[in-house]
C-alpha atoms as a PDB file:
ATOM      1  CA  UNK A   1     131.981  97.391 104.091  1.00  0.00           C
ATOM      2  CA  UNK A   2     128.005  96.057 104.798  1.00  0.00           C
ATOM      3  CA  UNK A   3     127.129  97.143 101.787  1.00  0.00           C
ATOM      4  CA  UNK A   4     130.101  95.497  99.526  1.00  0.00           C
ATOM      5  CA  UNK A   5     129.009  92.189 101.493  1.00  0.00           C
ATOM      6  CA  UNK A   6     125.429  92.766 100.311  1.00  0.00           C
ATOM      7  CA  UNK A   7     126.380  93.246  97.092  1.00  0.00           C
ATOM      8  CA  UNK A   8     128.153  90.174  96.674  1.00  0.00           C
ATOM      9  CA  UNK A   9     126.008  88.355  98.355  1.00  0.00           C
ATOM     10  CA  UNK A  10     123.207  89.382  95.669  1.00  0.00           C
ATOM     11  CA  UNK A  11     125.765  88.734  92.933  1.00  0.00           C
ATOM     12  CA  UNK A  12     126.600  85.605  94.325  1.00  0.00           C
ATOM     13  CA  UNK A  13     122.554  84.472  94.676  1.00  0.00           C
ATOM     14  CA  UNK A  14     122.317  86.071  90.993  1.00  0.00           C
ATOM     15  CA  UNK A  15     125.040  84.367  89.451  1.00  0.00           C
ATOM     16  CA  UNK A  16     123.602  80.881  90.472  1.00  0.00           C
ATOM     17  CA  UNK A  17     119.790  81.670  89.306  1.00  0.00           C
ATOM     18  CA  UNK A  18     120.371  84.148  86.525  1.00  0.00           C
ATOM     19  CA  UNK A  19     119.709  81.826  83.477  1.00  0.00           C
ATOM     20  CA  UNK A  20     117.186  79.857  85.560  1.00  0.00           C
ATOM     21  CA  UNK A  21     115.229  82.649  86.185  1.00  0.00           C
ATOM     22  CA  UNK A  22     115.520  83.605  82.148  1.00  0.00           C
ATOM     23  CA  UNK A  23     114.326  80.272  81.280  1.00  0.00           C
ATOM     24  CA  UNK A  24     111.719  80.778  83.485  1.00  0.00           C
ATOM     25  CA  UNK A  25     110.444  84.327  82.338  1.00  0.00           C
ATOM     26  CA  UNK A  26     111.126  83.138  78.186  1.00  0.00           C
ATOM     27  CA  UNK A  27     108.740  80.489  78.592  1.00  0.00           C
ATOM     28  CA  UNK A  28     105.921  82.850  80.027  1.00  0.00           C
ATOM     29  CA  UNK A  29     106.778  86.446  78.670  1.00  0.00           C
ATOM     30  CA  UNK A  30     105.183  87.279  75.405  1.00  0.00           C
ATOM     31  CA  UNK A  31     109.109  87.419  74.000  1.00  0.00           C
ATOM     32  CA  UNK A  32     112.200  86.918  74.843  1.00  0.00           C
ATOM     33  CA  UNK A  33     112.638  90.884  75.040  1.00  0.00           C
ATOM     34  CA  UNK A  34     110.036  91.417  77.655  1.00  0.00           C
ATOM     35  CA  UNK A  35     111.518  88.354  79.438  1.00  0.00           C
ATOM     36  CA  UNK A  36     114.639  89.854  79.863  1.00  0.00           C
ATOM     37  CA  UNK A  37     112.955  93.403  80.812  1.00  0.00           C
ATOM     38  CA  UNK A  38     111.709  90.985  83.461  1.00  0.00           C
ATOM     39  CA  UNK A  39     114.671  89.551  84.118  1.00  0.00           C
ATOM     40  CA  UNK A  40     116.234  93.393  85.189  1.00  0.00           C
ATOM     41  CA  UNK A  41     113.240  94.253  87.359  1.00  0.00           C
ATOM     42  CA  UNK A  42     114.374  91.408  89.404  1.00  0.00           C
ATOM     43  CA  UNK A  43     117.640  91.716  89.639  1.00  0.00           C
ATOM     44  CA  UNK A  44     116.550  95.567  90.824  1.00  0.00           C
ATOM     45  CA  UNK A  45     114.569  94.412  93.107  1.00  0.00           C
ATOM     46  CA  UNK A  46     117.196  92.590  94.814  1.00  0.00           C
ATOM     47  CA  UNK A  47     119.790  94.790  94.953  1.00  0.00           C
ATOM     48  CA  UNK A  48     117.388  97.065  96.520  1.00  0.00           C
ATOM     49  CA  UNK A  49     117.060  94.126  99.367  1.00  0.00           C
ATOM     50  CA  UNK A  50     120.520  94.844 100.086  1.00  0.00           C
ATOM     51  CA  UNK A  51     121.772  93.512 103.444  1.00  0.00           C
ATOM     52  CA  UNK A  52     118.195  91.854 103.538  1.00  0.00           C
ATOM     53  CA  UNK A  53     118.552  90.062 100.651  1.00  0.00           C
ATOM     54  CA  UNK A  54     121.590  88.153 102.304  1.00  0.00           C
ATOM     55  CA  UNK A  55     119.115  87.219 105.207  1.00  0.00           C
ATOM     56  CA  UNK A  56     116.915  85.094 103.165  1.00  0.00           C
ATOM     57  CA  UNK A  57     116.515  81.395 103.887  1.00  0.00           C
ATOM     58  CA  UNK A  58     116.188  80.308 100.215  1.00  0.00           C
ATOM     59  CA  UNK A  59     117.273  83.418  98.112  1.00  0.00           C
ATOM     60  CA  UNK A  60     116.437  81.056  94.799  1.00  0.00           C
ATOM     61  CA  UNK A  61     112.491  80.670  96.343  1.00  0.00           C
ATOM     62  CA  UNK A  62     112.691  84.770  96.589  1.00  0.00           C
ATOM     63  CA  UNK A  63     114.055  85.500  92.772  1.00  0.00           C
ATOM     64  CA  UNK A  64     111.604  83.258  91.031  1.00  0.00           C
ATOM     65  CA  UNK A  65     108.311  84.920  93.457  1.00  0.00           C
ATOM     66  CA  UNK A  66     109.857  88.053  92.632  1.00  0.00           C
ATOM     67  CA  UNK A  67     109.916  86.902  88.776  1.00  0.00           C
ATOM     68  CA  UNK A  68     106.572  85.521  89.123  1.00  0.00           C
ATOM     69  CA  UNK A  69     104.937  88.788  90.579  1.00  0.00           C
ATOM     70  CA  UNK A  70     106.840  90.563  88.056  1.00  0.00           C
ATOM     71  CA  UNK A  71     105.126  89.070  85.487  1.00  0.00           C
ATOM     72  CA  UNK A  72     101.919  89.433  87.010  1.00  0.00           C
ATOM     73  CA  UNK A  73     102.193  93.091  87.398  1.00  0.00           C
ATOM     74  CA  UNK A  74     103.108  93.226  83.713  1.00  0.00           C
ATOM     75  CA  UNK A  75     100.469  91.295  82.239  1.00  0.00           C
ATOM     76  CA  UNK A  76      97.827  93.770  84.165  1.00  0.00           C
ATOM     77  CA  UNK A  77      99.503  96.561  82.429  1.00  0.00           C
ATOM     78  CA  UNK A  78      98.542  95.098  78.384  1.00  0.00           C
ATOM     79  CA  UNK A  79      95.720  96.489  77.868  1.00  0.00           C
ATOM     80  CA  UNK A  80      93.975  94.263  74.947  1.00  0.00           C
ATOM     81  CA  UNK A  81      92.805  95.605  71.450  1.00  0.00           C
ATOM     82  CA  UNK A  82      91.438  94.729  68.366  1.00  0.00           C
ATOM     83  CA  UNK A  83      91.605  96.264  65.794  1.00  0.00           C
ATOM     84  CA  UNK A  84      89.079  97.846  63.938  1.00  0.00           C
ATOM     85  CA  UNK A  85      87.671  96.862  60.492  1.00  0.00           C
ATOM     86  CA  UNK A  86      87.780  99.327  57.447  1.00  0.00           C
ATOM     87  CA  UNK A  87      84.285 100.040  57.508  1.00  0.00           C
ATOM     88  CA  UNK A  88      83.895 100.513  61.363  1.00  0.00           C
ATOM     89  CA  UNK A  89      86.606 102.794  61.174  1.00  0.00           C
ATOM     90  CA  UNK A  90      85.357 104.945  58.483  1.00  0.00           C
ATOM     91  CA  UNK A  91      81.865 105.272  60.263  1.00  0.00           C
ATOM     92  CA  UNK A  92      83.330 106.402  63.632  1.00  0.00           C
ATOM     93  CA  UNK A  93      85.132 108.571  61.267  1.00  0.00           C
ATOM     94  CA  UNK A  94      82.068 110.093  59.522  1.00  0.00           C
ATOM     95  CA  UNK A  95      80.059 110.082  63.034  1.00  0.00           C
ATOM     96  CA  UNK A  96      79.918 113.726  64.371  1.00  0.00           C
ATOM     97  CA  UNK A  97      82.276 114.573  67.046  1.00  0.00           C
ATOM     98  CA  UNK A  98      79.803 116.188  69.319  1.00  0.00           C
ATOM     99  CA  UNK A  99      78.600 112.257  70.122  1.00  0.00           C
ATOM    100  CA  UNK A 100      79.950 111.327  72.839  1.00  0.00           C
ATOM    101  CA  UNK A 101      79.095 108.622  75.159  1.00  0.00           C
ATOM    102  CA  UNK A 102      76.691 109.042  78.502  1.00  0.00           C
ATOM    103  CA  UNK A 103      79.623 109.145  80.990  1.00  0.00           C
ATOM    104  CA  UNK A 104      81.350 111.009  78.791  1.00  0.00           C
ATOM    105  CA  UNK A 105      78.084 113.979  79.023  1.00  0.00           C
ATOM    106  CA  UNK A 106      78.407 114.156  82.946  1.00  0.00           C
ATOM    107  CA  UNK A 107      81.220 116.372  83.170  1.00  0.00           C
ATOM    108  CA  UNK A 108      78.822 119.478  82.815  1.00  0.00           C
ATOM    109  CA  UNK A 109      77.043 117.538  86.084  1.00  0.00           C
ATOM    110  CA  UNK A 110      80.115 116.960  88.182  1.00  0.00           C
ATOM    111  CA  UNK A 111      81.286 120.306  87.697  1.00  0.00           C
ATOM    112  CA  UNK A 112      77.992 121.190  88.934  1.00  0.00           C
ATOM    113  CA  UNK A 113      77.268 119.281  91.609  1.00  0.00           C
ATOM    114  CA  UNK A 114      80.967 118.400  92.969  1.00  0.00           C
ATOM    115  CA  UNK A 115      80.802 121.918  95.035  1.00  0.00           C
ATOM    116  CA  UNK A 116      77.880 120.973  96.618  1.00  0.00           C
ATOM    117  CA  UNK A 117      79.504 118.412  98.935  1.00  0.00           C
ATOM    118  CA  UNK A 118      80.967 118.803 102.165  1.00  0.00           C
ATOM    119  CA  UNK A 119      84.476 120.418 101.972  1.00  0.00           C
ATOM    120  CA  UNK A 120      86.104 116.946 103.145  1.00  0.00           C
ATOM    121  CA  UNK A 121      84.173 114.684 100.235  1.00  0.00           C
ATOM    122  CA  UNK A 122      85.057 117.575  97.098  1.00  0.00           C
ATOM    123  CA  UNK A 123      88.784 117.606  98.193  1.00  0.00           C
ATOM    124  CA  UNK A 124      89.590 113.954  98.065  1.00  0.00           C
ATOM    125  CA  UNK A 125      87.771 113.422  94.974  1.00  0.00           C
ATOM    126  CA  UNK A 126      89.477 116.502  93.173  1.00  0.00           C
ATOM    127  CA  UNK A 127      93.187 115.494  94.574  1.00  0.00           C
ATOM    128  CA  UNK A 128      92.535 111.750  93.802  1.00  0.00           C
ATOM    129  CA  UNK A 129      89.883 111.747  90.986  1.00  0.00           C
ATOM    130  CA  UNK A 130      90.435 114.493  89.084  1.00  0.00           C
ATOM    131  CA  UNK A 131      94.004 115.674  89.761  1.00  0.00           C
ATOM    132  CA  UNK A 132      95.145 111.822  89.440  1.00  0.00           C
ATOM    133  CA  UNK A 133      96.771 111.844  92.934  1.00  0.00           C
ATOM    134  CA  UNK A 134      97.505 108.192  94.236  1.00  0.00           C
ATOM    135  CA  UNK A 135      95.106 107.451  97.602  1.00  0.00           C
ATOM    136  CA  UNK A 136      98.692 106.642  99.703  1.00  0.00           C
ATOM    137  CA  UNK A 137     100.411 109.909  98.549  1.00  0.00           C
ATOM    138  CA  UNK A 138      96.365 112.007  99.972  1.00  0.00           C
ATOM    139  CA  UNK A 139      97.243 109.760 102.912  1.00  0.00           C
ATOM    140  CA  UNK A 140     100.442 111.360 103.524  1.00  0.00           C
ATOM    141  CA  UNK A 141      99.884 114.264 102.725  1.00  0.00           C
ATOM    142  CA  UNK A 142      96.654 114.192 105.301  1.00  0.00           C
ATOM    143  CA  UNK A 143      97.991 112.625 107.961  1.00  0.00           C
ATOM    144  CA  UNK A 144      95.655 109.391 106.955  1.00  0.00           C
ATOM    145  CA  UNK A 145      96.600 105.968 107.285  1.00  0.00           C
ATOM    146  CA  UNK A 146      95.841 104.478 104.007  1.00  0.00           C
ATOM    147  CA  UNK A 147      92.962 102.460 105.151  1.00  0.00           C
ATOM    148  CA  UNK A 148      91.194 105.564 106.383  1.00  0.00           C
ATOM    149  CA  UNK A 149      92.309 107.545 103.004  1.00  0.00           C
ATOM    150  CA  UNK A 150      90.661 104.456 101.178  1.00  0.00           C
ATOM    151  CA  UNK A 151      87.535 104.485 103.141  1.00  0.00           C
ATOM    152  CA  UNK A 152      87.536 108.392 102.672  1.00  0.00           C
ATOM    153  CA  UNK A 153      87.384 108.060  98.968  1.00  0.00           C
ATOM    154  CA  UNK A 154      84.823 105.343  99.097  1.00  0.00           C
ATOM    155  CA  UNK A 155      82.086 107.050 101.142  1.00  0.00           C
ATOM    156  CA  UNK A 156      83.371 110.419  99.253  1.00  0.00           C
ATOM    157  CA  UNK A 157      82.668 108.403  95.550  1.00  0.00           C
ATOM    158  CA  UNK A 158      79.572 107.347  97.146  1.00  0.00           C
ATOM    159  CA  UNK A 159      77.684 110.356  97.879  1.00  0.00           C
ATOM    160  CA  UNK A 160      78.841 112.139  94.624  1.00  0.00           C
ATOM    161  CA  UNK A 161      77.418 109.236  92.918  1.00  0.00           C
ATOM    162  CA  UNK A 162      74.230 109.562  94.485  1.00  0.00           C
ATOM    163  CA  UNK A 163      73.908 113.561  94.389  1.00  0.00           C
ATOM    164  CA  UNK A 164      74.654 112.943  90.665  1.00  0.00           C
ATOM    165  CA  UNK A 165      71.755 110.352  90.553  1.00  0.00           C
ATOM    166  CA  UNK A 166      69.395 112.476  92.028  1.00  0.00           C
ATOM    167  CA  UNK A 167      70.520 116.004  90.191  1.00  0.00           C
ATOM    168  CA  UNK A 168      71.198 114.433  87.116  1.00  0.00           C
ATOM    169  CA  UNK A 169      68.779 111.701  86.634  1.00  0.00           C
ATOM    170  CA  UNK A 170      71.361 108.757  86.137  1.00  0.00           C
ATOM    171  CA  UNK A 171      70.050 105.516  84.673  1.00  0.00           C
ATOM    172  CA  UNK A 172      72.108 102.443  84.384  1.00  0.00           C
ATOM    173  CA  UNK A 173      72.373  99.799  82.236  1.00  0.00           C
ATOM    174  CA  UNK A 174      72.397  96.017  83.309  1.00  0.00           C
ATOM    175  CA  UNK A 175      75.996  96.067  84.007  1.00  0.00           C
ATOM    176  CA  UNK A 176      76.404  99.455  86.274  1.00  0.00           C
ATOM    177  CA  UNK A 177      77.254 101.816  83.676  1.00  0.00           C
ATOM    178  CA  UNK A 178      75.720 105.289  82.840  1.00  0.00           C
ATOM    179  CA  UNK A 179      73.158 104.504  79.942  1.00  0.00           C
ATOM    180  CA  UNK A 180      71.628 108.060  80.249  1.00  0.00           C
ATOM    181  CA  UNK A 181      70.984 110.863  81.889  1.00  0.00           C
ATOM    182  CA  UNK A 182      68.591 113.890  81.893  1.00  0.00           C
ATOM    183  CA  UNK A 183      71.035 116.739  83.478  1.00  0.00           C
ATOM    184  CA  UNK A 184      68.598 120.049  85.262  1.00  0.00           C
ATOM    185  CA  UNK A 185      69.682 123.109  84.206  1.00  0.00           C
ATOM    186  CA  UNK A 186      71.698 125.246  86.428  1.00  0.00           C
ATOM    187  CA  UNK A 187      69.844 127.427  88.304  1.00  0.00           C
END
């Protein structure tokens, strides 16, 4: 029976905002179709509130932050492009394949130099790094709080980067990235 009374207390809430909030998402979204995307996220998110939602001292206030961070979340996601002229894309065309850019070249070096840290560094940096793990879901499944997991990978990041400097000769350009390097040879 609590959960029939949260849902109509969310249906209620929704009913009275529903085409306020879609105003408020149209005039913002890049379309009317990702507005109402929006608009579904939202109402999600408060059905997932459930008896909480019916808590709230101004459920209106909560729909439109929700909308609002919604929104926010989805405009970090575009990732902007231009795109490229004829003649730009025929020379990246005709440029050889084996060119690839310096970052791109220190894959020989990690692979090198990643065993040589301490057992505790290589593993966080392989689950989270390399095997895309998320630094909450190491956390969990180390028995880390996520501020220590975060502080792990930091310090871990840190050393790699500077046994990669020193191994591999790393230069960087004004703004922090890898202009070069000058890899040793394996021994």
């Amino acid at each position: 029976m609590a959960e029939s009374n949260a849902f109509e207390c969310v249906l209620r809430a929704w009913e009275a905002h529903e085409r306020a909030l879609l105003a408020f998402l149209i005039l913002r979204a890049p379309d009317r179709h990702a507005a109402e995307d929006l608009l579904q996220e939202v109402f999600l998110k408060a059905m997932r509130q459930g008896k909480d939602f019916c808590s709230l001292e101004n459920p209106r206030a909560w729909l439109f932050q929700v909308a609002r961070n919604a929104m926010i979340d989805a405009a970090r996601l575009v990732k902007p492009h231009n795109e490229l002229s004829d003649e730009l894309a025929e020379t990246l065309a005709a440029a050889p394949a084996s060119e690839r850019v310096p970052v791109d070249e220190l894959d020989a070096c990690v692979e090198r130099n990643l065993p040589a840290l301490e057992a505790e560094d290589r593993h966080i940096i392989e689950a989270c790094d390399l095997q895309g793990q998320t630094v909450r879901a190491y956390a969990e499944a180390n028995q880390l709080t996520l501020a220590a997991a975060k502080s792990r990978l930091l310090r871990a990041r840190k050393r790699l980067r500077d046994t990669l400097v020193m191994n591999c000769q790393i230069r960087f350009d004004d703004t922090g990235q890898v202009c070069c390097h000058t890899p040793r040879p394996s021994a």
